[in-house]
Every structure is written in structure tokens, then in C-alpha cells.
Protein backbone atom coordinates (compact mmCIF):
# COMPACT_ATOMS: atom_id res chain seq x y z
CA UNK A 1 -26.73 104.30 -26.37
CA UNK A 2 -27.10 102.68 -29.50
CA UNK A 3 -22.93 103.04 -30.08
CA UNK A 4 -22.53 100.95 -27.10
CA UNK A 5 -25.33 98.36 -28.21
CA UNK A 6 -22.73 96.16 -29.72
CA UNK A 7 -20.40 96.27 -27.29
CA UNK A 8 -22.65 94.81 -24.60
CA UNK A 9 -24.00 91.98 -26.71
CA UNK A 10 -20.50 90.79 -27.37
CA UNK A 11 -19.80 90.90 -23.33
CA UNK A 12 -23.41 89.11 -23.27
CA UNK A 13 -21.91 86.93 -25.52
CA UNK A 14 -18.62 86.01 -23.96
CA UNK A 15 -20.37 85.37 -20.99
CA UNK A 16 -22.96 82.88 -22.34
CA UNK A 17 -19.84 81.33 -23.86
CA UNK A 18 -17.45 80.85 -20.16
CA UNK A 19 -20.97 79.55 -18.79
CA UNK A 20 -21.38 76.76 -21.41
CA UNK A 21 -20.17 73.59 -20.23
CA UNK A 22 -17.93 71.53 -22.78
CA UNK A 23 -17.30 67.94 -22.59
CA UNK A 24 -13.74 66.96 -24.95
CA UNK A 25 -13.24 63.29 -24.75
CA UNK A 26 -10.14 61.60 -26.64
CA UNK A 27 -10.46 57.89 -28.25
CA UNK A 28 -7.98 55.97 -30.00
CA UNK A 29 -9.74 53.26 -32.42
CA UNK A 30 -7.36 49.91 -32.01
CA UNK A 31 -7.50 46.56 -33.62
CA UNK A 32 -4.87 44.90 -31.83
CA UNK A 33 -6.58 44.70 -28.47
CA UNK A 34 -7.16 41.34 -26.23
CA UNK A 35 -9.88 39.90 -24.26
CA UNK A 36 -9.56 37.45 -21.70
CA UNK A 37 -12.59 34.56 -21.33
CA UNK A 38 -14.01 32.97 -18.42
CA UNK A 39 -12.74 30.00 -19.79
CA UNK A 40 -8.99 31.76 -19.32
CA UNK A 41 -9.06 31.59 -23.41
CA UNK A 42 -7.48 34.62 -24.85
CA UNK A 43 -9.52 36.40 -28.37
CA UNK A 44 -8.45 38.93 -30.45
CA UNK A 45 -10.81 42.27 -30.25
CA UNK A 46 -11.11 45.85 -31.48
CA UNK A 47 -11.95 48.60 -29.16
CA UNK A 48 -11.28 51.97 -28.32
CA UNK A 49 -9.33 53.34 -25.60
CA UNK A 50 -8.55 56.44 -23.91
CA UNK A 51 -4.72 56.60 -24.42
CA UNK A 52 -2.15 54.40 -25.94
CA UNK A 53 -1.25 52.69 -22.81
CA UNK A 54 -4.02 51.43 -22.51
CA UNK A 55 -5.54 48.33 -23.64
CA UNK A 56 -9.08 48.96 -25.73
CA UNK A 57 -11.73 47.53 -23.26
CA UNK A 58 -15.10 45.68 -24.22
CA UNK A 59 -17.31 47.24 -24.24
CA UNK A 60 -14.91 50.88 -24.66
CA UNK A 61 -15.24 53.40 -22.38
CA UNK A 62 -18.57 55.02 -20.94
CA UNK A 63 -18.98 58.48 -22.19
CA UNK A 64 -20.95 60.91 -19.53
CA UNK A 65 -22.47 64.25 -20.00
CA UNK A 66 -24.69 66.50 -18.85
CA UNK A 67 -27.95 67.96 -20.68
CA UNK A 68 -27.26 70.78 -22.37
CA UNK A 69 -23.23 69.88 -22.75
CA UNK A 70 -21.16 70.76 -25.49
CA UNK A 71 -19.58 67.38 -26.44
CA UNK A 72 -16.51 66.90 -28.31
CA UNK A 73 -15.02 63.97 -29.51
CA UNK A 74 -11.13 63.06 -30.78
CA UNK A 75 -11.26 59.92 -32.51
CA UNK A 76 -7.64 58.72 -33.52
CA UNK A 77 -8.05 55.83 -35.54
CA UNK A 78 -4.48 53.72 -34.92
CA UNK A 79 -5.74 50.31 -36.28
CA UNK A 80 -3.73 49.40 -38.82
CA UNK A 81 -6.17 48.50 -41.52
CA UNK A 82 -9.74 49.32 -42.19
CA UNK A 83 -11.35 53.41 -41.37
CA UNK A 84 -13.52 53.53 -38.21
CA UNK A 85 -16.29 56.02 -37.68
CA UNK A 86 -18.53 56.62 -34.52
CA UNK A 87 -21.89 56.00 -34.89
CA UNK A 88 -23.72 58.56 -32.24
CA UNK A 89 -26.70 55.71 -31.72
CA UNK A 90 -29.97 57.27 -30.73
CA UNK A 91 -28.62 60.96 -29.94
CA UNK A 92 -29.90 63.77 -32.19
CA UNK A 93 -27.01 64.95 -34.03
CA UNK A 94 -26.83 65.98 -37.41
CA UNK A 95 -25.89 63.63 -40.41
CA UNK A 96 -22.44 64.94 -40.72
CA UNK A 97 -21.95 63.62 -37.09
CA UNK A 98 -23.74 60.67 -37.06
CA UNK A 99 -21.03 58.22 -38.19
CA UNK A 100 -22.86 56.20 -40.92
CA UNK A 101 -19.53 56.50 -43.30
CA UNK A 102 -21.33 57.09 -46.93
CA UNK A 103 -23.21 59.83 -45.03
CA UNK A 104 -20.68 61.70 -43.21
CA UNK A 105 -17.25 60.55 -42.96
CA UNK A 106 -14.71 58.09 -42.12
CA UNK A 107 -11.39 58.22 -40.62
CA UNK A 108 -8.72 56.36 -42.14
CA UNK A 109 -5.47 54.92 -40.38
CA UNK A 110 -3.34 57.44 -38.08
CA UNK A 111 -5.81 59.92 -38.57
CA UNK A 112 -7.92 62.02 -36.45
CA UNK A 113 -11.59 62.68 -37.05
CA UNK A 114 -14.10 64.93 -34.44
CA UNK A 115 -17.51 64.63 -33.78
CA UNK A 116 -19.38 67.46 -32.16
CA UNK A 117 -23.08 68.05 -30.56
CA UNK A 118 -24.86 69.11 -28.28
CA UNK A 119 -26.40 66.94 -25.46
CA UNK A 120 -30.04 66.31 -26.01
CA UNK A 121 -32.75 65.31 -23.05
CA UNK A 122 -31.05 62.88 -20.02
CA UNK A 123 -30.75 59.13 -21.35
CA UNK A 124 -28.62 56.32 -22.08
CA UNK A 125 -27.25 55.93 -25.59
CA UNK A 126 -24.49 53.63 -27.77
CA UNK A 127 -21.84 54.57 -29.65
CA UNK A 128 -20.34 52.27 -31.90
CA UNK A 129 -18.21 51.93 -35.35
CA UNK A 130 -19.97 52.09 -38.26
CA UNK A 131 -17.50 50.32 -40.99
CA UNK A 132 -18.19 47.17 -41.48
CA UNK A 133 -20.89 47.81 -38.24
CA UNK A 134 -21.84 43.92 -38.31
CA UNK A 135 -18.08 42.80 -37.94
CA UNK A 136 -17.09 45.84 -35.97
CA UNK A 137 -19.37 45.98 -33.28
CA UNK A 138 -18.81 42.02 -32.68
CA UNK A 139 -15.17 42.92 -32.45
CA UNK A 140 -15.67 45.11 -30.02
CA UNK A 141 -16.08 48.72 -30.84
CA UNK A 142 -19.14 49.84 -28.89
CA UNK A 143 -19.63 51.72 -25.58
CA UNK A 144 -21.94 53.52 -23.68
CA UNK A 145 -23.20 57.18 -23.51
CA UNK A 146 -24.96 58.25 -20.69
CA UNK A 147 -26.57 62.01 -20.59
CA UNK A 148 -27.10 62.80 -17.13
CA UNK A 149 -29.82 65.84 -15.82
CA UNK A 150 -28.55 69.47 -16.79
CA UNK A 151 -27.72 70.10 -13.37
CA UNK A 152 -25.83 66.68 -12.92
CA UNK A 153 -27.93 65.03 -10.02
CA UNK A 154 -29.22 61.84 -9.47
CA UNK A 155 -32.60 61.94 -11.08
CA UNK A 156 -34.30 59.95 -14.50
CA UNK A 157 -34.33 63.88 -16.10
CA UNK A 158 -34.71 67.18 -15.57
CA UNK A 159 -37.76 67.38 -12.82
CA UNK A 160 -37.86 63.76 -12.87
CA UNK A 161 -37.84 61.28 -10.08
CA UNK A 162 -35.05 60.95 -8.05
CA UNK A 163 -32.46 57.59 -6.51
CA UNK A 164 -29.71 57.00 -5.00
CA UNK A 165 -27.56 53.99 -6.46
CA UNK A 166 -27.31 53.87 -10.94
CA UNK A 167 -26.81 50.40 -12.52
CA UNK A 168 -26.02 49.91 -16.06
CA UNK A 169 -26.21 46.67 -17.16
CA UNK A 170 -24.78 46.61 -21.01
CA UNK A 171 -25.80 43.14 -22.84
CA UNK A 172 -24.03 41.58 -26.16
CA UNK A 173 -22.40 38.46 -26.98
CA UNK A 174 -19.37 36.64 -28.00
CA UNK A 175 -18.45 33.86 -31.01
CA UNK A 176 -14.78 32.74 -30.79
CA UNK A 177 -15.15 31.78 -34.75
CA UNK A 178 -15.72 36.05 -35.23
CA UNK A 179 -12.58 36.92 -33.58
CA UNK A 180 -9.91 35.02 -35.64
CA UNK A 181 -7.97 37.11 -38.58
CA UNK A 182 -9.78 35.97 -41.41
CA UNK A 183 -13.05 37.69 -40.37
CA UNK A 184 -11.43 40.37 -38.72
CA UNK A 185 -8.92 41.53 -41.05
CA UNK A 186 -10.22 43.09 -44.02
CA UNK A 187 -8.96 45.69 -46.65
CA UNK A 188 -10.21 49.21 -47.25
CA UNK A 189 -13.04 48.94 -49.18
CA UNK A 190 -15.27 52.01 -50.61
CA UNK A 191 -18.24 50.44 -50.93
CA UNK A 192 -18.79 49.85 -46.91
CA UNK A 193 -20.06 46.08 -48.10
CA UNK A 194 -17.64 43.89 -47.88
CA UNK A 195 -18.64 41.57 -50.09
CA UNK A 196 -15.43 39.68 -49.78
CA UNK A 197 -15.76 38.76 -46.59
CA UNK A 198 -17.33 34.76 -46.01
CA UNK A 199 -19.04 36.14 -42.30
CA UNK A 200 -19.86 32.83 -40.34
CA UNK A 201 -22.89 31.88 -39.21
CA UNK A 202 -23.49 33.43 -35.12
CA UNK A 203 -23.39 30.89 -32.72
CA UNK A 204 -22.10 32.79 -30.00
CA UNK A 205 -20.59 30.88 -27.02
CA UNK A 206 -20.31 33.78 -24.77
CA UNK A 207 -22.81 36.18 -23.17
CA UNK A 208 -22.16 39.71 -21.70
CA UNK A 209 -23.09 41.97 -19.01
CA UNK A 210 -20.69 44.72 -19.14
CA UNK A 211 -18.28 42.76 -21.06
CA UNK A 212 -18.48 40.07 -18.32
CA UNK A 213 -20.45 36.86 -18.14
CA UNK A 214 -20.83 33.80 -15.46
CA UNK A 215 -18.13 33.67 -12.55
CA UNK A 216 -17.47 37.07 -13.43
CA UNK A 217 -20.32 39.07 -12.38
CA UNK A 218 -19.28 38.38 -9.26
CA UNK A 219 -17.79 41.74 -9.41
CA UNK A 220 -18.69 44.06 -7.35
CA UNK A 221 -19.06 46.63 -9.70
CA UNK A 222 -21.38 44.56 -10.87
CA UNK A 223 -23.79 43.04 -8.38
CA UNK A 224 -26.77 44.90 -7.36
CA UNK A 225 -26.56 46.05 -3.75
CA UNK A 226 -29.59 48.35 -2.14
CA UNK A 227 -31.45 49.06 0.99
CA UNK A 228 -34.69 48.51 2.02
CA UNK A 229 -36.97 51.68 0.99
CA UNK A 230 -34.12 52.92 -1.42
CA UNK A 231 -35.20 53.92 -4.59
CA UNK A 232 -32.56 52.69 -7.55
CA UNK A 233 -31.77 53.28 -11.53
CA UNK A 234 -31.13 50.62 -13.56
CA UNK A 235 -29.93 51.58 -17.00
CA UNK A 236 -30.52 48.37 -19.39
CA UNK A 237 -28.92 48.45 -23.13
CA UNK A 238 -28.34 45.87 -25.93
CA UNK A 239 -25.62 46.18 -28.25
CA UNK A 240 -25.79 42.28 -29.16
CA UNK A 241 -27.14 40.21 -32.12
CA UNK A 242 -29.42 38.21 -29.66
CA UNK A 243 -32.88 39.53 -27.67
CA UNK A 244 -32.20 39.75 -23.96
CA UNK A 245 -35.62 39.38 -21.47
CA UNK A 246 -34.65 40.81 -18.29
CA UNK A 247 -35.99 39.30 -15.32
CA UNK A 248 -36.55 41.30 -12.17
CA UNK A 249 -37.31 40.10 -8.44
CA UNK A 250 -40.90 40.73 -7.63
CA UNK A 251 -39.54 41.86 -4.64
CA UNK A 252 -37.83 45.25 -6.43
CA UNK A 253 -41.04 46.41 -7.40
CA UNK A 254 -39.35 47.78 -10.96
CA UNK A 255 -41.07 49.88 -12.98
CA UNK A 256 -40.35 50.90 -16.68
CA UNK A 257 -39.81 54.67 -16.81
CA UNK A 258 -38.31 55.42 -20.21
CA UNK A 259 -36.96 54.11 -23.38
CA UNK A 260 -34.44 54.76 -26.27
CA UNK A 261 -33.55 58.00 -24.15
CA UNK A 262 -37.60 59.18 -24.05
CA UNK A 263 -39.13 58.90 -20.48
CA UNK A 264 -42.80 57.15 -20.80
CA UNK A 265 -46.13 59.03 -20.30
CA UNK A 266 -47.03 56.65 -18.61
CA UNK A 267 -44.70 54.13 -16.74
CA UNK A 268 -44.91 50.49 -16.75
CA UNK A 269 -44.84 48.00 -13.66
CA UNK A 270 -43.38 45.06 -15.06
CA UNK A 271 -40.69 42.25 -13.66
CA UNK A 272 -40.01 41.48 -16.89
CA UNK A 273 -38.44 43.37 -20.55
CA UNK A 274 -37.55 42.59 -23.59
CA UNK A 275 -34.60 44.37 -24.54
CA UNK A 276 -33.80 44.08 -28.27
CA UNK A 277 -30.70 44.42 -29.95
CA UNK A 278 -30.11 49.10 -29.68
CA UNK A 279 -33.09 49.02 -27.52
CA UNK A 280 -32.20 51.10 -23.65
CA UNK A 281 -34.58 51.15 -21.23
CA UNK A 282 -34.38 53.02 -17.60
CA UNK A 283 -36.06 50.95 -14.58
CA UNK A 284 -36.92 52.06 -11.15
CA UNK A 285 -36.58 49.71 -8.12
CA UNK A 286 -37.47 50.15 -4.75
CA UNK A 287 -37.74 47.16 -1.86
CA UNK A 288 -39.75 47.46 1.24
CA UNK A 289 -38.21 44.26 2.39
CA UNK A 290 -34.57 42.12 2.63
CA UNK A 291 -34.44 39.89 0.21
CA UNK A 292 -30.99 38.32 -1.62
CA UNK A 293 -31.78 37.15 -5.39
CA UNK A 294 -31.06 37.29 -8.78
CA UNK A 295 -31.48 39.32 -11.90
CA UNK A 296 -31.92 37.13 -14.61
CA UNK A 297 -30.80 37.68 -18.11
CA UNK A 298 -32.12 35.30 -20.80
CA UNK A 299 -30.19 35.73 -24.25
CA UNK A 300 -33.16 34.38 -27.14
CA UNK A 301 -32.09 33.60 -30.90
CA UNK A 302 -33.98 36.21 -32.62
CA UNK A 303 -35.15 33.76 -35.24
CA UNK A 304 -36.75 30.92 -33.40
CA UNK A 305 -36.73 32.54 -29.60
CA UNK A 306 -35.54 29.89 -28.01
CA UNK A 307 -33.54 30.30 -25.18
CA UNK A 308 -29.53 30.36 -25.81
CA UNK A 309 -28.27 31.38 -22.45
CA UNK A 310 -28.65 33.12 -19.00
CA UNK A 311 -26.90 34.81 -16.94
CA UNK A 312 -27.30 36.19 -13.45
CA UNK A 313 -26.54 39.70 -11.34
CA UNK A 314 -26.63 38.67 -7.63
CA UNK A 315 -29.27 41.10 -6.03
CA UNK A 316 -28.63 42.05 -2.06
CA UNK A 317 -31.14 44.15 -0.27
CA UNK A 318 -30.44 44.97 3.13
CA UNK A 319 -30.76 47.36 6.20
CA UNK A 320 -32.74 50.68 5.90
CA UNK A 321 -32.45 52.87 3.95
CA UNK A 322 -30.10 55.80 6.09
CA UNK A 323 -29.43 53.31 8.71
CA UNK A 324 -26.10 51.89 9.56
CA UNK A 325 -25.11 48.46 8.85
CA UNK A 326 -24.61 47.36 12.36
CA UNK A 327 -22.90 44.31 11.06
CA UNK A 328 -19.43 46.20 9.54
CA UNK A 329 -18.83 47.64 13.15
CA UNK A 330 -19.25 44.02 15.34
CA UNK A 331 -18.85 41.74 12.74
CA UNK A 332 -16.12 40.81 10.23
CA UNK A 333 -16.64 37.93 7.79
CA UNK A 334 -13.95 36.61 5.15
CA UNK A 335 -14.30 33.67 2.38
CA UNK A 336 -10.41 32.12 2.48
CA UNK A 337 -10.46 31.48 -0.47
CA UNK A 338 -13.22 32.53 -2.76
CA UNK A 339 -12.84 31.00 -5.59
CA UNK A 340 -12.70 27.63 -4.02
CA UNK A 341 -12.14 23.82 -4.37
CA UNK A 342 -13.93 21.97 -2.47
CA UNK A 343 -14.83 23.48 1.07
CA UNK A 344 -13.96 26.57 1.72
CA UNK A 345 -13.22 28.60 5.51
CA UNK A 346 -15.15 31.41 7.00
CA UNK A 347 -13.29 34.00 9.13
CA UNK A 348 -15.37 35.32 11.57
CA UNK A 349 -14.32 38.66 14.06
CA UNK A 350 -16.91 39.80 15.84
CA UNK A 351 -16.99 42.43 18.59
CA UNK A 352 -19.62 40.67 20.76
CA UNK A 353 -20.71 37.73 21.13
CA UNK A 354 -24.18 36.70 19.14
CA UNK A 355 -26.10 33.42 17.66
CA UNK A 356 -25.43 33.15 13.76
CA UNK A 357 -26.85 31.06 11.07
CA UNK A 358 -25.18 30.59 7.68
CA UNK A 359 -27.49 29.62 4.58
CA UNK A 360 -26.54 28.98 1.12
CA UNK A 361 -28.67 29.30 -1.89
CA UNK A 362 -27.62 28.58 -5.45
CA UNK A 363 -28.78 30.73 -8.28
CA UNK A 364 -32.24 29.87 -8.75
CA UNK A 365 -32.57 30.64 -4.69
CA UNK A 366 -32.78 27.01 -3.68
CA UNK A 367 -31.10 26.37 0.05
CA UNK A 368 -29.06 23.89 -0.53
CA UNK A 369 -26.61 23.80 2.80
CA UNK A 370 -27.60 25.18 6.10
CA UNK A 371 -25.48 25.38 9.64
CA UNK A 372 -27.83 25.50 13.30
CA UNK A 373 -27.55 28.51 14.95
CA UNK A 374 -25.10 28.93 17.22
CA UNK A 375 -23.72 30.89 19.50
CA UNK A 376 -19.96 33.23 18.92
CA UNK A 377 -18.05 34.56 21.64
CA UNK A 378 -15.80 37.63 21.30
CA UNK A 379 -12.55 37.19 18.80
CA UNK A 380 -11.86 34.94 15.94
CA UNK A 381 -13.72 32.30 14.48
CA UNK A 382 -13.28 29.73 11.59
CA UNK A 383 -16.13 28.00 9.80
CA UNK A 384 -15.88 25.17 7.06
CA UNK A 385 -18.65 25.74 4.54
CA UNK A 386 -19.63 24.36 1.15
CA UNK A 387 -19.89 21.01 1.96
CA UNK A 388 -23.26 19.97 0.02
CA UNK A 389 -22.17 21.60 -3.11
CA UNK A 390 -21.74 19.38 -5.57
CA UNK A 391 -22.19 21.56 -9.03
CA UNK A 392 -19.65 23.97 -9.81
CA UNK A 393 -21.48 27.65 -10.19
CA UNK A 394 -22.08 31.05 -8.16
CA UNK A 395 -23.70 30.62 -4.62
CA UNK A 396 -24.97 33.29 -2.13
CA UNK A 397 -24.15 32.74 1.70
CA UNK A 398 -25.89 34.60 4.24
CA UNK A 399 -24.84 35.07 7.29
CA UNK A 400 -28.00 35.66 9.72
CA UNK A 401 -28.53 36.63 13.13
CA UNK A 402 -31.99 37.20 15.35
CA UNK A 403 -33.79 36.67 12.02
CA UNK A 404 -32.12 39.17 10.11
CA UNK A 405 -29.80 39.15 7.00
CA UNK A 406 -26.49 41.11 8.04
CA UNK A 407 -24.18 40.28 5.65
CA UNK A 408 -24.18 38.56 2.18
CA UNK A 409 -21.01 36.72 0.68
CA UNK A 410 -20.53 35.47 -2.68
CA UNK A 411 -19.14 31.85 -3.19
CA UNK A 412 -17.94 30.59 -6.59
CA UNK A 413 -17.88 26.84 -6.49
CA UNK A 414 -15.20 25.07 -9.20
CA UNK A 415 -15.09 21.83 -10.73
């Protein structure tokens, strides 16, 4: 038996081996990329990208694994100029694949460097460059990791609580003055210091949510859209210079389960976080009612705490939870257009006829224009809206019928 001992651990072996999952993800580092403002002003940015087609994004491109994963990463550094690294921020990996450069390594211009480990406990993490981190990381070069439950399904972690919709919310900020050559471009230098380098004082002008800010997070990648009784995930992360406090509507009920990638022993009802620059935080939120609001994101100097900036993420519960929405079978509503000037058209379809009322509420959930109900026959129908708007800015209609909510549109009012 025992001559056949070694044979059977190498088949045990092999086996382990096809069973482990690997991860192999491919970034190219790039210096030359381009970011477009909501002002329609065009910055220069580094990123990373997946493939050189592609223009590097900001922030780059979300990284998800699965506890327990393998992970494997290609970095091609194609910039031009300075070495990149990746910083692995908040994952437990060894020092040789943590990306601090002076620690580990770095990876100089067309030149590949690989970072491998192993996927620790569920979480959300950063990566980011680590040359020149300060200048980098306002250029652009940061992104998201997200470890997901060993056996891939929606829950916090492994045995942990379980929802149905995932929102990540990724926060930083933007100065124009950081983005022009003479802060950006640098030469190699050993020490990692950069000395040289006159960095500007941060006034940024421009605050992020997913690399998007004001008229854009309208998106609807963006917006947070529920049910009633639906429980939700909202992954929060900071990658900025700036403290972000996170405002939640009472209504969502959220509730603080974990943080830096570590679930709480004991959870935390709050409406309201602090999220500090490489701070993540995981929130639960679940609705008994139908409510349309706001998430509010207030961007605080970190030196006096005064308030610099806020930004919104339009928040639209509706229906319940494994019900249909009886409104996207007999009704079909349409902003013409959205943006808009001035007023702007409704097209209604609806399927039978029914009494509507259309309210609109600015950001801070103040009505400000309101239309009687009345009463729609079968087949098309216009209706000129935004009249009493008089501030350009992001507005909510709803569209309401017997007392209920059925359908929520987004408005974006310009000067």
C-alpha cells in the first residue's frame, strides 16, 4: 500500500488544483488618458485599462472575486514616463505584493509586473498606484476590488445576511490645476519623493461618485432604485483627499454592517457615516414604504470641516417587493427631451384609461410644480411640464395615480 501512497496524494493533489478557482485579470497602466467634465471641459488623467483600445476610465476598472480565489494580476505599464505599482489597499497580501515600491517592486515603462494572492474574507477594497501615490491617485489610477462570498451569492459574507440589489458608491475629487503637465509629468526618480515637484495647494472643483458628479448621476447605473420590503447593499468607499458624510433617508432604515472589509459584531443603525479618505463601509437598507429621495453626499475639508460640496443619488422606492410593476404593462411615460430648456413634453401611452397626477420635487424634496388630477383615456397623450422651474439642477417627477407612486422620471433643468 505504502508504494501507491504517493501516487494517490499527487491525484489528491491535481484534483485540489482543477477545483481551485483562479481569477487572471490584465491592466495596462496609461498616462495619456482623457476625462470629460460636467462642465464639457476636457482634463488630462492616468488610469488603467483593460486593453489598448480602450480609454483608461476614472476610477479604472472594478476587480471582482470570490473568497477563497486565486487572483492574478498583469500589470503592463505603457505610460511613457514614471513606474507604476498596484497598491493591494486593505487586502492581506504579503509585502512583495503589496505595491508600496521601496518595499516590493515597481514596474517601469513597457514592462509587465504580476501581483498574486489569495482572496481573503468577502469585502470591498482599493487598488491604486503607489509612485508618486499623492499625484497618482489624483490622476486617476485607483479602482475598486470587490471580494464577493466563496460561493458567489448575494450575501454581506459567508453565512451572512442576504439582498437583492448591490450599490457601490466610490467617492474622490477633482482639481483642474492637478491635471495639467507640469504636475503630472515627472521623471523617474529612485527616491519615490519627488522633491522636485511644486504640488499645488487642493482646491478641488469637482466631486465624484463613481467618477461622476452633478447632472451626471442621473445615470442609471447610478441612481438607487428598490422595492418596498427589499433588502439592499450599499458598498461606500473613499479614495479622495476630502471626508465624505453620507446621508441616508430615514426612510431606508440603513444599518452599518461592516468596515474596511471586517463585518461589525455588532451593527450600527445610523442615517448618517463618515467615510474618510481609504475608509469602505457596507450598509443595509430595507423600506417598508414608497418614498422618492435623495442620498446625500457632503465632501468636508479635512482641516477645518467645513462643508466644500454635495452631491446627490436620486433614491426611488416603489412597488413590493416580488410584485409586478403594473405601471410598465398600461402605462408608458417619456421626457422629450431630458435634458431640457425651458419646458419640457411628457409622452404618455397608456392601455386604459386612469386619473394621474404629476409632482415635481427638487433635490432637497421640496414640491415645487404640481398638475390636478385628471383623467387619460386610452392612446397617446402629451403633457407640458417644468413650468415653475426657475433654477437650473436635477428634479424628480412622479407620476401618481389612486394615491400611489407608479413611475419616477428624472428631469435635468439647464440654464
Amino acid at each position: 500500500m505504502k508504494k501507491y501512497f504517493p501516487f494517490i496524494f499527487t491525484l489528491i493533489s491535481c484534483f485540489t488544483t482543477i477545483l481551485a478557482q483562479e481569477e487572471n485579470f490584465f491592466l495596462i497602466a496609461r498616462n495619456k488618458g482623457e476625462k470629460i467634465l460636467t462642465t464639457g471641459d476636457t482634463i488630462r488623467t492616468f488610469g488603467f485599462a483593460r486593453k489598448l483600445s480602450e480609454q483608461p476610465g476614472v476610477p479604472g476598472p472594478t476587480l471582482v472575486v470570490k473568497e477563497g480565489d486565486s487572483v492574478h494580476i498583469d500589470l503592463l505599464n505603457m505610460s511613457q514616463g514614471a513606474p507604476h505599482t498596484i497598491h493591494l489597499h486593505g487586502l492581506d497580501v504579503d509585502q512583495q505584493n503589496d505595491g508600496v515600491p521601496h518595499l516590493s517592486f515597481e514596474i517601469p515603462h513597457m514592462e509587465h509586473g504580476f501581483y498574486h494572492f489569495k482572496a481573503p474574507h468577502p469585502g470591498t477594497y482599493l487598488y491604486h498606484c503607489h509612485v508618486a501615490s499623492t499625484i497618482h491617485v489624483q490622476a486617476g489610477m485607483y479602482g475598486l476590488i470587490i471580494v464577493k462570498p466563496s460561493d458567489g451569492s448575494n450575501k454581506t459574507w459567508d453565512g451572512g445576511e442576504s439582498f437583492v440589489n448591490e450599490h457601490s458608491y466610490f467617492l474622490s475629487e477633482i482639481d483642474t490645476v492637478w491635471h495639467r503637465d507640469s504636475v503630472l509629468l515627472h521623471p523617474y526618480d529612485t527616491s519615490h519623493v519627488m522633491n522636485h515637484i511644486q504640488i499645488p495647494h487642493f482646491d478641488p472643483q469637482f466631486f465624484l461618485i463613481n467618477g461622476l458628479s452633478d447632472q451626471q448621476l442621473l445615470d442609471s447605473n447610478v441612481v438607487f432604485e428598490s422595492s418596498m420590503g427589499q433588502q439592499d447593499f450599499v458598498r461606500l468607499a473613499n479614495i479622495g483627499f476630502c471626508g465624505v458624510r453620507v446621508i441616508f433617508p430615514q426612510q431606508l432604515k440603513a444599518r452599518i454592517v461592516s468596515s474596511d472589509g471586517r463585518p461589525f459584531e455588532t451593527e450600527e443603525s445610523s442615517d448618517t457615516i463618515y467615510v474618510y479618505p481609504g475608509e469602505r463601509y457596507g450598509v443595509l437598507t430595507k423600506s417598508s414604504v414608497e418614498f422618492s429621495d435623495q442620498i446625500r453626499f457632503e465632501y468636508l475639508d479635512l482641516n477645518t470641516n467645513q462643508l466644500k460640496n454635495t452631491q446627490v443619488i436620486p433614491v426611488s422606492v416603489q412597488g413590493q417587493l416580488g410584485l409586478p410593476n403594473f405601471d410598465q404593462e398600461e402605462i408608458t411615460a417619456q421626457l422629450v427631451p431630458n435634458p431640457f430648456y425651458g419646458n419640457t413634453d411628457l409622452h404618455l401611452s397608456l392601455r386604459e384609461g386612469r386619473e394621474l397626477t404629476f409632482k415635481i420635487y427638487d433635490l432637497q424634496g421640496r414640491l415645487v410644480e404640481e398638475h390636478e388630477e385628471r383623467f387619460f383615456t386610452v392612446g397617446q397623450h402629451e403633457v407640458a411640464l417644468g413650468k415653475s422651474l426657475r433654477e437650473s439642477g436635477i428634479y424628480t417627477l412622479q407620476i401618481i395615480s389612486a394615491g400611489n407612486v407608479i413611475q419616477l422620471e428624472k428631469l435635468l433643468r439647464l440654464e
